[in-house]
PDB file of N, CA and C in Angstrom:
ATOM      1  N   UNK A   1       5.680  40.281 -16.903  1.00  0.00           N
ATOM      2  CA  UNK A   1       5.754  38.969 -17.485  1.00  0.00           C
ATOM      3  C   UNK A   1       6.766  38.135 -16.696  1.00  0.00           C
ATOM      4  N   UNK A   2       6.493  36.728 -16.494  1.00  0.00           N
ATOM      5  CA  UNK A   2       7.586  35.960 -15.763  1.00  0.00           C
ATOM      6  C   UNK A   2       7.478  34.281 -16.682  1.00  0.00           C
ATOM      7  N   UNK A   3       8.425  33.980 -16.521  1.00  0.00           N
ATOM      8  CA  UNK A   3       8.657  32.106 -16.651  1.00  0.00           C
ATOM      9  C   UNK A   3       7.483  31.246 -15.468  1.00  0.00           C
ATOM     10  N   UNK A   4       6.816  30.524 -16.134  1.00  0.00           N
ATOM     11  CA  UNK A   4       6.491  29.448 -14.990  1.00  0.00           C
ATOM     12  C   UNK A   4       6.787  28.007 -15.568  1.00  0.00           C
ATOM     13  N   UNK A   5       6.682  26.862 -14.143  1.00  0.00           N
ATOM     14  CA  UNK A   5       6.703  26.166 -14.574  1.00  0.00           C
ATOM     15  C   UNK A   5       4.928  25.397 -14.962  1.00  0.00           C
ATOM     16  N   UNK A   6       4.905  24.690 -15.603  1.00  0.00           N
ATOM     17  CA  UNK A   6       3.248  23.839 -15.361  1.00  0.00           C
ATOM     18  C   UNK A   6       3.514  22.905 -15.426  1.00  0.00           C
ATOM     19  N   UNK A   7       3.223  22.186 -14.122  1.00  0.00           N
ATOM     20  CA  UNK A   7       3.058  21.170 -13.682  1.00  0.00           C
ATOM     21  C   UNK A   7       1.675  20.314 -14.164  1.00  0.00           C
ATOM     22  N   UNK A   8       2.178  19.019 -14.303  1.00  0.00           N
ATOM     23  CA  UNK A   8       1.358  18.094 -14.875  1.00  0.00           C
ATOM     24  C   UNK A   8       0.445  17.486 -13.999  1.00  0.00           C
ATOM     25  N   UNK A   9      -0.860  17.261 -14.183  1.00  0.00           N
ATOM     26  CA  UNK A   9      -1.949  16.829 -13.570  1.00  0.00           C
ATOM     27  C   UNK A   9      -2.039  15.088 -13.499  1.00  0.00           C
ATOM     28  N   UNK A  10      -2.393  15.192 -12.537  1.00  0.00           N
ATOM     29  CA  UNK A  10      -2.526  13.407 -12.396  1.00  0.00           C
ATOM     30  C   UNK A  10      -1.169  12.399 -12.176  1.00  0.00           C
ATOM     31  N   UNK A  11      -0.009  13.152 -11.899  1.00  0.00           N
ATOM     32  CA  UNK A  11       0.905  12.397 -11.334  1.00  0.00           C
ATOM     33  C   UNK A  11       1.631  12.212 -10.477  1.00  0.00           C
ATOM     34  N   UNK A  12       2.249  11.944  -9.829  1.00  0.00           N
ATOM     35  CA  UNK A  12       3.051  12.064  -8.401  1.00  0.00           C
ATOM     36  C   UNK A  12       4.733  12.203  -8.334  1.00  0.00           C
ATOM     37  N   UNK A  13       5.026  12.641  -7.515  1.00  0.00           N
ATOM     38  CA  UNK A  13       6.644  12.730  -7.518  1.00  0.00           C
ATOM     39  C   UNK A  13       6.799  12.394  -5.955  1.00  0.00           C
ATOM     40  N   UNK A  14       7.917  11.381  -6.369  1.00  0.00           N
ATOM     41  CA  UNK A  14       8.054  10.925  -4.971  1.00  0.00           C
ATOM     42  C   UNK A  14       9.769  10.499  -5.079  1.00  0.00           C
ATOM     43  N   UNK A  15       9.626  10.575  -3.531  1.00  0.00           N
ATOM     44  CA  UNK A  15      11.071  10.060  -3.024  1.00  0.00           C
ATOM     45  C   UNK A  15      10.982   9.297  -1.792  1.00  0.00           C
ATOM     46  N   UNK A  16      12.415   8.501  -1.681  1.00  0.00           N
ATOM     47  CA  UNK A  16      12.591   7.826  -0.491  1.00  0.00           C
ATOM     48  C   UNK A  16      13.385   8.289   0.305  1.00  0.00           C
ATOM     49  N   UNK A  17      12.876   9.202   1.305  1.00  0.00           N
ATOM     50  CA  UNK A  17      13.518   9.288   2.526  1.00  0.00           C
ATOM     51  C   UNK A  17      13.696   7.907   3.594  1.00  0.00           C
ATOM     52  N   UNK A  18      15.044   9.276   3.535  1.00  0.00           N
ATOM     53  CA  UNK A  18      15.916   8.128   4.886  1.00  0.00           C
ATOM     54  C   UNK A  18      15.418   7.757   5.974  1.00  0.00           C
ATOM     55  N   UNK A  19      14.633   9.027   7.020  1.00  0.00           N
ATOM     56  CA  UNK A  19      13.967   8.820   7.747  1.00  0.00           C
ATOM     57  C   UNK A  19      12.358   8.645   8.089  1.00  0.00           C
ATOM     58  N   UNK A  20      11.871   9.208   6.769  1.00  0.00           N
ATOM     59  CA  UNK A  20      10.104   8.686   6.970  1.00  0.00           C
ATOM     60  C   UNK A  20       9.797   8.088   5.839  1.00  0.00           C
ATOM     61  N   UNK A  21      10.564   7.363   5.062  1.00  0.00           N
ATOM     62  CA  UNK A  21      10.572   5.859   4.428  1.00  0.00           C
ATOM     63  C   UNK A  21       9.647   6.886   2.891  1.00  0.00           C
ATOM     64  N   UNK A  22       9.228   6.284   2.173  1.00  0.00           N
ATOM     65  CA  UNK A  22       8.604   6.828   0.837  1.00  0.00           C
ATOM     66  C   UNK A  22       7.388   7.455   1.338  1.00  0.00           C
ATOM     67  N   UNK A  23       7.979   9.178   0.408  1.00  0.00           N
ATOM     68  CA  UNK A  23       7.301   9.949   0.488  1.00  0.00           C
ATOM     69  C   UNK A  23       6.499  10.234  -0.937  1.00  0.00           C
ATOM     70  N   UNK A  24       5.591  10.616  -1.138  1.00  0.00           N
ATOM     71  CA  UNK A  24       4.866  11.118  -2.192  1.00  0.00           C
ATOM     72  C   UNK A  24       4.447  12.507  -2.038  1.00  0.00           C
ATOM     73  N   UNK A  25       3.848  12.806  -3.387  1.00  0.00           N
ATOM     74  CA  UNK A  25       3.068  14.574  -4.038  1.00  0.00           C
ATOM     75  C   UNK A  25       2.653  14.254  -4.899  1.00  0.00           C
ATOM     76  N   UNK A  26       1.656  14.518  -4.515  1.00  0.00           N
ATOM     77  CA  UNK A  26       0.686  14.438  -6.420  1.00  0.00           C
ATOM     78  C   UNK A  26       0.533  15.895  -6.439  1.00  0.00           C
ATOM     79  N   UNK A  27       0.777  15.970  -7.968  1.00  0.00           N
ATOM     80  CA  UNK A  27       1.283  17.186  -8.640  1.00  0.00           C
ATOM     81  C   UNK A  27      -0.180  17.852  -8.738  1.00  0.00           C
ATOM     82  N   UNK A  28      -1.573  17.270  -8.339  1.00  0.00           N
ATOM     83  CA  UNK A  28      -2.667  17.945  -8.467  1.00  0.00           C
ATOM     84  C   UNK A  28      -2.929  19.079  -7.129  1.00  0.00           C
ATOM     85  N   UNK A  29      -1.795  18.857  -6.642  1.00  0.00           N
ATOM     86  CA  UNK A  29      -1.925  19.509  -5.092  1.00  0.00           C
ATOM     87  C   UNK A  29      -0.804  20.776  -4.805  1.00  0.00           C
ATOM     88  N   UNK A  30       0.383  20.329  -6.114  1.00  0.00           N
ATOM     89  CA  UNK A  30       1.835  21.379  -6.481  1.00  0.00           C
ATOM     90  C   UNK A  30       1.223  22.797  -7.113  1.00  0.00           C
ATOM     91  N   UNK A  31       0.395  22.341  -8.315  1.00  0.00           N
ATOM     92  CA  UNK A  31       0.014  23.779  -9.086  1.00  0.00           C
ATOM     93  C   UNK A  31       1.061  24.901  -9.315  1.00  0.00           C
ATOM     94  N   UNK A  32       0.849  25.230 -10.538  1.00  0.00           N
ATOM     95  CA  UNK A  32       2.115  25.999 -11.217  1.00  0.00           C
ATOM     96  C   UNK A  32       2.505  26.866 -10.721  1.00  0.00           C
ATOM     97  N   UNK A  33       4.121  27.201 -10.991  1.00  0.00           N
ATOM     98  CA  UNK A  33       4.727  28.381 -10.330  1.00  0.00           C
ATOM     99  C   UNK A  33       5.598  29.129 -10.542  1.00  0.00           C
ATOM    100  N   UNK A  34       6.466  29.876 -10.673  1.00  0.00           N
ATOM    101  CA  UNK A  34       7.091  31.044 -11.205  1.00  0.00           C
ATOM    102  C   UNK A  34       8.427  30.680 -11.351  1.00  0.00           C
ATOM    103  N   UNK A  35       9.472  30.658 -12.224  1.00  0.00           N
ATOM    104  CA  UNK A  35      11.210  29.942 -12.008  1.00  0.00           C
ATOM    105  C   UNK A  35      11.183  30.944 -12.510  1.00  0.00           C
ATOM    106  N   UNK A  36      11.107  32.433 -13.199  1.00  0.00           N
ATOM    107  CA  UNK A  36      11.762  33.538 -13.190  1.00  0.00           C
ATOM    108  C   UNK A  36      10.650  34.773 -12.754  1.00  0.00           C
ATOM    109  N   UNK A  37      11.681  35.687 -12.492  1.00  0.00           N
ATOM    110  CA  UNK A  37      11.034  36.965 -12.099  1.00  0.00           C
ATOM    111  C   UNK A  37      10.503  37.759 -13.702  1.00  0.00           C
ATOM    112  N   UNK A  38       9.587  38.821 -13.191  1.00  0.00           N
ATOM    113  CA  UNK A  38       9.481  39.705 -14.864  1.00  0.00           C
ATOM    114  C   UNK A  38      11.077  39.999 -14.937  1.00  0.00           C
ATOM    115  N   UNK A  39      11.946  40.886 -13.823  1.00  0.00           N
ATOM    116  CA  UNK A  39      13.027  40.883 -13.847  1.00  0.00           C
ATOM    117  C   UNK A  39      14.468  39.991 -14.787  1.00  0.00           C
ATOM    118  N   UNK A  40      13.678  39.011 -14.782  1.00  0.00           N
ATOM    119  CA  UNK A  40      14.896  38.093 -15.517  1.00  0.00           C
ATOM    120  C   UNK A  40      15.378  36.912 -14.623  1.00  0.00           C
ATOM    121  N   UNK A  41      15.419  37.611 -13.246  1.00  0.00           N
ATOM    122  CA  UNK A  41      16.067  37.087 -12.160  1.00  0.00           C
ATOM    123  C   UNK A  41      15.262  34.942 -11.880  1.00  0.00           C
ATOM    124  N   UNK A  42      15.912  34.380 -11.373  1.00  0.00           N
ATOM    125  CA  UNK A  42      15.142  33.232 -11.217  1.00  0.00           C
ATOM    126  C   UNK A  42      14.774  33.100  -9.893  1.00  0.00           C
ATOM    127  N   UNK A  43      13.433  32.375  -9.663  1.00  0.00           N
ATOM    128  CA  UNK A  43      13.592  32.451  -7.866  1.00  0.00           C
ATOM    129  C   UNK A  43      14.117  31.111  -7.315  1.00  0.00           C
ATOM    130  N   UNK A  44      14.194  31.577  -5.891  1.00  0.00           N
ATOM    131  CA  UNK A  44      15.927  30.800  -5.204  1.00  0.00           C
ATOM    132  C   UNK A  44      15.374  29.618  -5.046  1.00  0.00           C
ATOM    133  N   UNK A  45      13.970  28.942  -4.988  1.00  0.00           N
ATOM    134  CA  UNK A  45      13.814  27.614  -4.474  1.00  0.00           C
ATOM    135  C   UNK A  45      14.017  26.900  -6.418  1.00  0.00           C
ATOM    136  N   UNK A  46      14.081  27.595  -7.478  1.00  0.00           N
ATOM    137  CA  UNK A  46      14.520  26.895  -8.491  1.00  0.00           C
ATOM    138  C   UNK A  46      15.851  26.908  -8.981  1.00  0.00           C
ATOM    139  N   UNK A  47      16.643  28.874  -8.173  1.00  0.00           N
ATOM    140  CA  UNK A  47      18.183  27.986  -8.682  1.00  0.00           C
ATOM    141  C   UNK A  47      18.611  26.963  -7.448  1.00  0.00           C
ATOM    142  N   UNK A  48      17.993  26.774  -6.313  1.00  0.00           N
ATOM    143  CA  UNK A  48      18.777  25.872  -5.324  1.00  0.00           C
ATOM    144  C   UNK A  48      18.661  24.462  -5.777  1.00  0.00           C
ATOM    145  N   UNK A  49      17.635  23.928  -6.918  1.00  0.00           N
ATOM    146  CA  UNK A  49      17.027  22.734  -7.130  1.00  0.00           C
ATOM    147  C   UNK A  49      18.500  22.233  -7.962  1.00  0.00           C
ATOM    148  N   UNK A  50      18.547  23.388  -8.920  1.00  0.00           N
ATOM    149  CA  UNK A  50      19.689  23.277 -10.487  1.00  0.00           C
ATOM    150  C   UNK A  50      21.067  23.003  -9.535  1.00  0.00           C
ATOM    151  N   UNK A  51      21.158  23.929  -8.878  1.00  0.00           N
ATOM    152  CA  UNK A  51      23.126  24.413  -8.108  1.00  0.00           C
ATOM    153  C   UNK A  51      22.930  22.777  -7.494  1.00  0.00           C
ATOM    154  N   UNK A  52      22.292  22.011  -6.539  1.00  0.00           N
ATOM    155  CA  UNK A  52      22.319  21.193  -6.081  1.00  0.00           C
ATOM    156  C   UNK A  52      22.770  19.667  -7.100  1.00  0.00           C
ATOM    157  N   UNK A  53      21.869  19.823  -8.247  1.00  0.00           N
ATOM    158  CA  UNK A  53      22.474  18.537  -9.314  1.00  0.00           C
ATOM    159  C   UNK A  53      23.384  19.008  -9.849  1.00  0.00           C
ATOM    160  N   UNK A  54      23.857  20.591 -10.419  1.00  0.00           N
ATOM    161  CA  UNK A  54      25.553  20.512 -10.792  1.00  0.00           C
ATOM    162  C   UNK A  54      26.011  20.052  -9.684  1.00  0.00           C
ATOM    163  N   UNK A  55      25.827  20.260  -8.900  1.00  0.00           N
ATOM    164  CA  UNK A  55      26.897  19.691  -7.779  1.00  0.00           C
ATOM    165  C   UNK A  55      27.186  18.689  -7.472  1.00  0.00           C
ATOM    166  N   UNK A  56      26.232  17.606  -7.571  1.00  0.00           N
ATOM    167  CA  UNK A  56      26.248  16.563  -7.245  1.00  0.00           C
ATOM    168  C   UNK A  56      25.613  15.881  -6.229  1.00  0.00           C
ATOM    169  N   UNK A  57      24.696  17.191  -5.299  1.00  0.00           N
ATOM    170  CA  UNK A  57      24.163  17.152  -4.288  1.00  0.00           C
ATOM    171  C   UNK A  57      23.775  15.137  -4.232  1.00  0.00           C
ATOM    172  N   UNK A  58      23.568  14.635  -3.301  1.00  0.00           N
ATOM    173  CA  UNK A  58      22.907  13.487  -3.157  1.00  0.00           C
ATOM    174  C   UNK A  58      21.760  13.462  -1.572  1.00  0.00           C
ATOM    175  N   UNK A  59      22.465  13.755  -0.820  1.00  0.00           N
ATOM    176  CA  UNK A  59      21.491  14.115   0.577  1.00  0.00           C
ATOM    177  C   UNK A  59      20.563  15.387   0.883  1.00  0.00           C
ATOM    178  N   UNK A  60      20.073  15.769   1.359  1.00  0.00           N
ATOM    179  CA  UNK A  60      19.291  16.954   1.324  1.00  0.00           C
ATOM    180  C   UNK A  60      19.018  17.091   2.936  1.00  0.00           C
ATOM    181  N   UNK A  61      19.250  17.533   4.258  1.00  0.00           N
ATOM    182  CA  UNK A  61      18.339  17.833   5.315  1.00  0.00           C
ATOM    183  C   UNK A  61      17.555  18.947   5.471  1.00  0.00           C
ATOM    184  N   UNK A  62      16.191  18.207   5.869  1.00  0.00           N
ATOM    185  CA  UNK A  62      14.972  19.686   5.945  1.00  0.00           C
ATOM    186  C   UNK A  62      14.082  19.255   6.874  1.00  0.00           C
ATOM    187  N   UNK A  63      13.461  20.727   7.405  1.00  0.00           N
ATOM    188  CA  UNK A  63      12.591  20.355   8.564  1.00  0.00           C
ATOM    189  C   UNK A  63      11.480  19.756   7.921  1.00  0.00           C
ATOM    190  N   UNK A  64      10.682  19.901   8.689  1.00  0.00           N
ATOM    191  CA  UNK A  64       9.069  19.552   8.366  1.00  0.00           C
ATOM    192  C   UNK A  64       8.206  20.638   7.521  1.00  0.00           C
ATOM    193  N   UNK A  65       8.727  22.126   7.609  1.00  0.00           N
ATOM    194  CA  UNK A  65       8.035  23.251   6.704  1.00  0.00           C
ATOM    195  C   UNK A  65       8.619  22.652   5.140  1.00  0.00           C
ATOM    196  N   UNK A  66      10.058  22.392   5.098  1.00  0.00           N
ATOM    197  CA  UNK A  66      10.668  22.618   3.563  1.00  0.00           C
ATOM    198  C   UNK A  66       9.989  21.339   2.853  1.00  0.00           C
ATOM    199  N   UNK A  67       9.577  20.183   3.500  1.00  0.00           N
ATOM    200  CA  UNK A  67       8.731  19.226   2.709  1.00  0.00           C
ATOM    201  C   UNK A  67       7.838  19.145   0.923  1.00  0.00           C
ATOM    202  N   UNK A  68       6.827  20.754   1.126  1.00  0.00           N
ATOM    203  CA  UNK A  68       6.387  21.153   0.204  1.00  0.00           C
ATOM    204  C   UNK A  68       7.368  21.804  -1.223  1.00  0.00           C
ATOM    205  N   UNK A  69       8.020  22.280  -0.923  1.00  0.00           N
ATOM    206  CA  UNK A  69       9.390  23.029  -1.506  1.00  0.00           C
ATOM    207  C   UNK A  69       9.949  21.814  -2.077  1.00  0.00           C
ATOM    208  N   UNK A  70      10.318  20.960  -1.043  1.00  0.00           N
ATOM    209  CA  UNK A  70      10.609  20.120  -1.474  1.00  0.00           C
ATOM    210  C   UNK A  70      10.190  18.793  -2.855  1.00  0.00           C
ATOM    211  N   UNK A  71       8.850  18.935  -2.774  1.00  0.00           N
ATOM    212  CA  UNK A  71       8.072  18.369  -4.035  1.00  0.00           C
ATOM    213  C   UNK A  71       7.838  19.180  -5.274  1.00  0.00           C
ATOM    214  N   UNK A  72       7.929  20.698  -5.065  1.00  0.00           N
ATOM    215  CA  UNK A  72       8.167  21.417  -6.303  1.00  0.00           C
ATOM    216  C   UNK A  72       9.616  20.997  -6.824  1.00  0.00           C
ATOM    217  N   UNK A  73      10.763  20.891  -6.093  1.00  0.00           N
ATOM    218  CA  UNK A  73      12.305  20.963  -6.116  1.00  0.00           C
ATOM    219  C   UNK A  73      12.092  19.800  -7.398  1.00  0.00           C
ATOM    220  N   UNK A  74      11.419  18.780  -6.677  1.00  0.00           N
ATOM    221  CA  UNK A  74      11.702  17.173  -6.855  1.00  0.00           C
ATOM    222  C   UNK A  74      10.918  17.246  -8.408  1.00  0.00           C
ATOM    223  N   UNK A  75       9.926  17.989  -8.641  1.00  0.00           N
ATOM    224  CA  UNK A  75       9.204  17.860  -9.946  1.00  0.00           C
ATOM    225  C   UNK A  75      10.428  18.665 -10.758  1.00  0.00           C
ATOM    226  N   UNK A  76      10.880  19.973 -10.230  1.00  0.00           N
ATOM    227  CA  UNK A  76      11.590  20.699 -11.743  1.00  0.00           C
ATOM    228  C   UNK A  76      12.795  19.761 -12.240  1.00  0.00           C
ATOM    229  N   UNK A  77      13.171  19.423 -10.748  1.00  0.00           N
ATOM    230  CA  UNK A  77      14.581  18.505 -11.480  1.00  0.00           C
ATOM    231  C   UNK A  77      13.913  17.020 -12.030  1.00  0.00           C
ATOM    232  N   UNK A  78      12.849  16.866 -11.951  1.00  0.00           N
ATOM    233  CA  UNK A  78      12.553  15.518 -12.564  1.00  0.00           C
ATOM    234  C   UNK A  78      12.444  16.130 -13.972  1.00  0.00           C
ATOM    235  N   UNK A  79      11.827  17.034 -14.745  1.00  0.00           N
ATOM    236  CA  UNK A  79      11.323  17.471 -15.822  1.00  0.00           C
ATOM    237  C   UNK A  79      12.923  17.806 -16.280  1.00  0.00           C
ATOM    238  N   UNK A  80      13.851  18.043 -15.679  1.00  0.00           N
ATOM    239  CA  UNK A  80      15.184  18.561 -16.501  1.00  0.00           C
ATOM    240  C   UNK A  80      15.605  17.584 -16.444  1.00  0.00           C
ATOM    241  N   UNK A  81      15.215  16.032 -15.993  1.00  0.00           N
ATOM    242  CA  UNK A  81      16.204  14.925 -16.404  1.00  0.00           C
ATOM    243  C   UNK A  81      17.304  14.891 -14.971  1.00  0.00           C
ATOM    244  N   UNK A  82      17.394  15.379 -14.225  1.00  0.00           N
ATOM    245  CA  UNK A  82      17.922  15.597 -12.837  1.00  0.00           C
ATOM    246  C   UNK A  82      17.461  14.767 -11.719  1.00  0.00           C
ATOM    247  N   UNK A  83      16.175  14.748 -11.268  1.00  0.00           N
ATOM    248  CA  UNK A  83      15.707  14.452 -10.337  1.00  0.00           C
ATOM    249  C   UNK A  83      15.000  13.277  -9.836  1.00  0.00           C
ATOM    250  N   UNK A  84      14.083  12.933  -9.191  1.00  0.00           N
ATOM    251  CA  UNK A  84      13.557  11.556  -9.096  1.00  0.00           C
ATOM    252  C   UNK A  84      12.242  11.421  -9.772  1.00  0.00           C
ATOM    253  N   UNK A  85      12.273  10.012 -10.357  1.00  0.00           N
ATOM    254  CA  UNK A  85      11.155   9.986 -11.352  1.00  0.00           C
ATOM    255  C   UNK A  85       9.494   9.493 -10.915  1.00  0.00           C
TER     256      UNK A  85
END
């Protein structure tokens, strides 16, 4: 047994990057995914999303692979009230 999240159909999460100006994800393309192990344990692309808004994170640099990661990141912390809407 594990935690997922489910992601909502028909909407987009987006941000404005610095360098390739507004980005979008429509969440019909994210499809649901796992924030804990059966273990208990959580996986690292959802505690890095959380550790980043305690922190205060504001900038983020990523190549061109972390993009996708990046639109799951951007949906969990939008759903916790964290992230971009």
């Amino acid at each position: 047994m594990c935690a997922a999240l489910c992601v909502g159909q028909g909407e987009e999460v987006k941000i404005n990057d610095l360098i390739r100006g507004d980005v979008a994800w429509s969440t019909d393309t994210l499809g649901d995914f796992v924030v804990l192990r059966s273990n208990g344990m959580p996986v690292y692309n959802f505690c890095v999303a959380i550790d980043d808004a305690l922190m205060g994170i504001t900038h983020v640099l990523r190549w061109g692979q972390g993009w996708e990661a990046f639109g799951r990141g951007g949906g969990e912390m939008r759903d916790g009230g964290a992230g971009p809407s």
